[in-house]
N, C-alpha and C. Protein backbone atom coordinates (compact mmCIF):
# COMPACT_ATOMS: atom_id res chain seq x y z
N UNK A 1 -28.16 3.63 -4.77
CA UNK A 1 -27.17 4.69 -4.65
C UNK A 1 -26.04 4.26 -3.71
N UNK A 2 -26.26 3.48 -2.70
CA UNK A 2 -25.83 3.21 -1.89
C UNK A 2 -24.64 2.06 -2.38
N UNK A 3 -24.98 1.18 -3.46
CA UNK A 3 -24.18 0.65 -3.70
C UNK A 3 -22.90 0.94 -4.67
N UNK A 4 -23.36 1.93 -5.33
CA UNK A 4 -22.17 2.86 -5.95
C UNK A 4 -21.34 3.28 -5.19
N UNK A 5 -21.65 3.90 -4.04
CA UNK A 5 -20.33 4.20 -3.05
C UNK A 5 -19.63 3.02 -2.36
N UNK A 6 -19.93 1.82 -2.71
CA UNK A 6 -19.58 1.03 -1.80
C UNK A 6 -18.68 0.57 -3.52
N UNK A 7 -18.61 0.58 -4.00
CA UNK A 7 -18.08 0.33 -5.52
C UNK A 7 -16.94 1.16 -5.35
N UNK A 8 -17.21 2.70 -5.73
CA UNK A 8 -16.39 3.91 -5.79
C UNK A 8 -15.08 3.42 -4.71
N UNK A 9 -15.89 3.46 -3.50
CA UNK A 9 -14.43 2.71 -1.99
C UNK A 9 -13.83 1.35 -2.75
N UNK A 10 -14.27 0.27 -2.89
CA UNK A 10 -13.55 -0.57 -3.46
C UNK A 10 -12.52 -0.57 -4.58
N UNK A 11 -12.82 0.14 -5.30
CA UNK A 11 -12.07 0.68 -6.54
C UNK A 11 -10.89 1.44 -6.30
N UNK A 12 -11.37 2.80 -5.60
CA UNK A 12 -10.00 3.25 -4.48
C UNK A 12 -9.17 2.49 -4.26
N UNK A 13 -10.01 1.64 -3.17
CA UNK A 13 -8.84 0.40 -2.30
C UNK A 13 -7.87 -0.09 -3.36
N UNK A 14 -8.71 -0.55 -4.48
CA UNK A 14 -7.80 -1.45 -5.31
C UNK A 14 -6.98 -0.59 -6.49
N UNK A 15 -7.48 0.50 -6.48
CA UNK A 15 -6.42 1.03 -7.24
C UNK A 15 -4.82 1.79 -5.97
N UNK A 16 -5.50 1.81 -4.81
CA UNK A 16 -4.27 1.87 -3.70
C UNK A 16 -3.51 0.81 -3.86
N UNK A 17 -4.06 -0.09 -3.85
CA UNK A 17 -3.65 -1.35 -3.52
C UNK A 17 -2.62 -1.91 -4.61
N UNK A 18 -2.90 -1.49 -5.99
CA UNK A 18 -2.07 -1.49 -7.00
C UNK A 18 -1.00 -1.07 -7.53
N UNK A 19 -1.29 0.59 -6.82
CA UNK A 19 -0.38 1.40 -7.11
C UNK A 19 1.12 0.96 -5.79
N UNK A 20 0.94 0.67 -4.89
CA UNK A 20 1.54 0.34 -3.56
C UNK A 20 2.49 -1.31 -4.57
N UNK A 21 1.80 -2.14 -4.93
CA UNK A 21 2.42 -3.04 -5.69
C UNK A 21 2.95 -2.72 -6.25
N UNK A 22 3.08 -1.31 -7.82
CA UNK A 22 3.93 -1.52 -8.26
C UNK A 22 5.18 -0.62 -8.16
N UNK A 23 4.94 -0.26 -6.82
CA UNK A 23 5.95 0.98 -6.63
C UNK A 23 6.52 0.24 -5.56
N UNK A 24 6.23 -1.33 -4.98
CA UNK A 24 7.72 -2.47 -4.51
C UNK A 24 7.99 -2.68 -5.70
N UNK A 25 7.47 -3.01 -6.77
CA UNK A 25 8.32 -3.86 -7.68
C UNK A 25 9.42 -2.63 -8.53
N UNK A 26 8.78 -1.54 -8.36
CA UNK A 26 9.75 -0.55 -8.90
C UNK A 26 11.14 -0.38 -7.83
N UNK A 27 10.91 -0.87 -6.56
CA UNK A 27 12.32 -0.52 -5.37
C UNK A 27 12.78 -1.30 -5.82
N UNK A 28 12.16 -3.15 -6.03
CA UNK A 28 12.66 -4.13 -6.13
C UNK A 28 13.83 -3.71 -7.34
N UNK A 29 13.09 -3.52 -8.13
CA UNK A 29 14.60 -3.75 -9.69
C UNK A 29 15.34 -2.57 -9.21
N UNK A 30 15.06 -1.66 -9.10
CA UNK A 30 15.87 -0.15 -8.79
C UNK A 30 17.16 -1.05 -7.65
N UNK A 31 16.30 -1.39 -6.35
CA UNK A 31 17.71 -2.37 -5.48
C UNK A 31 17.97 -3.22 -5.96
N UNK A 32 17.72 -4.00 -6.77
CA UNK A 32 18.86 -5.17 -7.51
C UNK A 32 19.39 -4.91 -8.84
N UNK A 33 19.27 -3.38 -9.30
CA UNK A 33 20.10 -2.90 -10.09
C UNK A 33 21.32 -1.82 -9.23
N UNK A 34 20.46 -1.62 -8.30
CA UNK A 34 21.75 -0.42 -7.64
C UNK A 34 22.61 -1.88 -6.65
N UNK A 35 22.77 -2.89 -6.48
CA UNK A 35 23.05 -4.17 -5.40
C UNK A 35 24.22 -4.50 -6.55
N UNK A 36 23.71 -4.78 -7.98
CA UNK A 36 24.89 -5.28 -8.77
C UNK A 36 25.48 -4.77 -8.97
N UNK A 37 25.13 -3.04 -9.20
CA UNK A 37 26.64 -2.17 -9.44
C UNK A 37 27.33 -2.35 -8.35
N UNK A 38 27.11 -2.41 -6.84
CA UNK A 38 27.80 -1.62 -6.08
C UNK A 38 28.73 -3.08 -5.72
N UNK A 39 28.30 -4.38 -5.86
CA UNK A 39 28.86 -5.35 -6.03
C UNK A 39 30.32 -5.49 -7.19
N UNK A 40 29.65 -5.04 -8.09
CA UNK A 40 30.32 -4.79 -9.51
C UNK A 40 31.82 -3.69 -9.04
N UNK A 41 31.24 -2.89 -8.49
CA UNK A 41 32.60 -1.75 -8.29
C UNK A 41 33.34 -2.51 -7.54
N UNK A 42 32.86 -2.80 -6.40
CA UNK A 42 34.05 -3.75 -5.51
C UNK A 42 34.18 -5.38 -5.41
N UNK A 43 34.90 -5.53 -6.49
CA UNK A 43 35.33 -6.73 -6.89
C UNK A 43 35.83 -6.31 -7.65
N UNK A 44 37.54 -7.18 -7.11
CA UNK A 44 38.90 -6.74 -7.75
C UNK A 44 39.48 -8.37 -8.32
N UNK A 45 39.57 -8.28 -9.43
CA UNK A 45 40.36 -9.89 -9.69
C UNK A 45 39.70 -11.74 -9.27
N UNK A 46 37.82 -10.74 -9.43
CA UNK A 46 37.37 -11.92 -9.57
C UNK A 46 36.89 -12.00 -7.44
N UNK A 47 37.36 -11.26 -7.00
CA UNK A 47 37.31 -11.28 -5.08
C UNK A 47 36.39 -9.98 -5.19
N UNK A 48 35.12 -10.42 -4.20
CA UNK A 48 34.71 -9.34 -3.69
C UNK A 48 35.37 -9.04 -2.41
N UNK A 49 35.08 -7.59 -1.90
CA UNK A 49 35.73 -7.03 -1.05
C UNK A 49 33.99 -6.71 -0.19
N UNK A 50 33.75 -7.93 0.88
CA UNK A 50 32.10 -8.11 1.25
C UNK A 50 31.91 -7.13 2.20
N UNK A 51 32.77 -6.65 2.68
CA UNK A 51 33.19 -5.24 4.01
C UNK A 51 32.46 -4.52 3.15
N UNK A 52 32.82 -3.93 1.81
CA UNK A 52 32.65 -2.41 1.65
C UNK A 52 31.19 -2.86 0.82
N UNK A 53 31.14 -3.93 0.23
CA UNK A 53 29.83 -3.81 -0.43
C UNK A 53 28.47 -3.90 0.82
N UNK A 54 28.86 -4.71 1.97
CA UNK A 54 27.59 -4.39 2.75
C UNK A 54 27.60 -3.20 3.67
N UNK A 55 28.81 -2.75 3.48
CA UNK A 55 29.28 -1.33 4.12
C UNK A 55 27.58 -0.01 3.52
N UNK A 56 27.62 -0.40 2.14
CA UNK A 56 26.80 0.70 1.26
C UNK A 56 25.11 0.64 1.91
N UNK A 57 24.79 -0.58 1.92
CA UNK A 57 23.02 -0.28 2.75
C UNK A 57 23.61 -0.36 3.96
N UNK A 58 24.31 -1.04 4.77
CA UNK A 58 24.50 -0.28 6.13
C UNK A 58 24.23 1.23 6.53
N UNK A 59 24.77 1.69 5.66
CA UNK A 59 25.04 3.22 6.29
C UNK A 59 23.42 3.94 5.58
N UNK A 60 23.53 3.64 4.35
CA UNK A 60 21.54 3.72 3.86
C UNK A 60 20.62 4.00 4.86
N UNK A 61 20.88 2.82 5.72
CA UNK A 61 19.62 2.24 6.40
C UNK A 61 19.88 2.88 7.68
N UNK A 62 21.27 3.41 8.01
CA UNK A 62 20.67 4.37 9.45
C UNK A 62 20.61 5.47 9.19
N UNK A 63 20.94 6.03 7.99
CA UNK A 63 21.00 7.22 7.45
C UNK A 63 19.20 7.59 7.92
N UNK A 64 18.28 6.51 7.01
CA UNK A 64 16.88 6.42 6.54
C UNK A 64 16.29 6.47 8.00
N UNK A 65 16.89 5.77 9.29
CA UNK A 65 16.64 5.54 9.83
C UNK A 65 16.65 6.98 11.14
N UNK A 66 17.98 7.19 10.76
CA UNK A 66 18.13 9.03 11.81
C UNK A 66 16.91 9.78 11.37
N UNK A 67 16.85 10.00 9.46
CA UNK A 67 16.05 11.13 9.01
C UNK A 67 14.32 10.54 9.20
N UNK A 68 13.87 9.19 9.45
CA UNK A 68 13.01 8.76 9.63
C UNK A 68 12.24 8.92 11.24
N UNK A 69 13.39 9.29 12.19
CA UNK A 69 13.60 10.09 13.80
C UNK A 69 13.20 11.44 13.58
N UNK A 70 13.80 11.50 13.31
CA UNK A 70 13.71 13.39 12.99
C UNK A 70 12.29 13.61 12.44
N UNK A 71 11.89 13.14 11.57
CA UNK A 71 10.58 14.05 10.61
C UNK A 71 9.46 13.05 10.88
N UNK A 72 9.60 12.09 11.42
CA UNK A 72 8.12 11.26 11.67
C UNK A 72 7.28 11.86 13.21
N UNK A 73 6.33 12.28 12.79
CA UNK A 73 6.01 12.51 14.14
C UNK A 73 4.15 12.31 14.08
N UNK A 74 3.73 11.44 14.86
CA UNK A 74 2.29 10.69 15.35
C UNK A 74 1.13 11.58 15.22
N UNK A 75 0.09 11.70 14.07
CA UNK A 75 -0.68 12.08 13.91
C UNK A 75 -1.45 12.73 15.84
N UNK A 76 -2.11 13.64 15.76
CA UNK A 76 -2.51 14.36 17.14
C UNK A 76 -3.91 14.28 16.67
N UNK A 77 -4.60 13.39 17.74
CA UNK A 77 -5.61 13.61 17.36
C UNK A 77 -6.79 14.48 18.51
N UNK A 78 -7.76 14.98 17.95
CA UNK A 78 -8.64 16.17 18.79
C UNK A 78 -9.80 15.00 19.27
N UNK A 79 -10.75 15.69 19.69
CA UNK A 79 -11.89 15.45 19.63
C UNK A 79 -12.27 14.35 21.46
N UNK A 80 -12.71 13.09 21.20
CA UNK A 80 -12.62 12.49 21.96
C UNK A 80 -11.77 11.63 22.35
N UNK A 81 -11.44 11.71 23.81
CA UNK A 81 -10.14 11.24 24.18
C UNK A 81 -10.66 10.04 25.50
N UNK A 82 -10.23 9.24 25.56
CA UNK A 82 -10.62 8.16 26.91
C UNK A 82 -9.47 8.42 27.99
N UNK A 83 -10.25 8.58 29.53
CA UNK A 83 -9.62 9.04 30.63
C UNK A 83 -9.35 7.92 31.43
């Protein structure tokens, strides 16, 4: 019996473990499809304009980064505590 649960947990793990894989590879194409448009828009006559295209995850990433301040806050845990 004992080894069925130890099965059941492994299986979990690896279906975590899978699902976590393919939901990078889903950011992955999603950011190197949203990277070429935004490349694509700014470029005029063959010149990119490299200001405004790294301008776009700049501002992303502190955006992610303020709202990631704001709403993250450290599990509290009860019970036993070391003094």
């Amino acid at each position: 019996c004992s080894g069925n649960a130890g099965s059941v947990q492994m299986n979990a793990r690896v279906t975590g473990e899978t699902q976590l894989k393919e939901a990078q590879e889903a950011g992955m194409l999603v950011g190197s499809w949203l990277s070429g448009l935004v490349a694509q828009h700014y470029t005029e006559a063959g010149s990119h304009s490299w200001q405004s295209i790294w301008l776009i995850p700049a501002v992303m990433g502190a955006v992610l980064a303020v709202v990631f301040a704001i709403f993250y806050r450290e599990a509290k845990h009860e019970g036993n505590t070391v003094s």
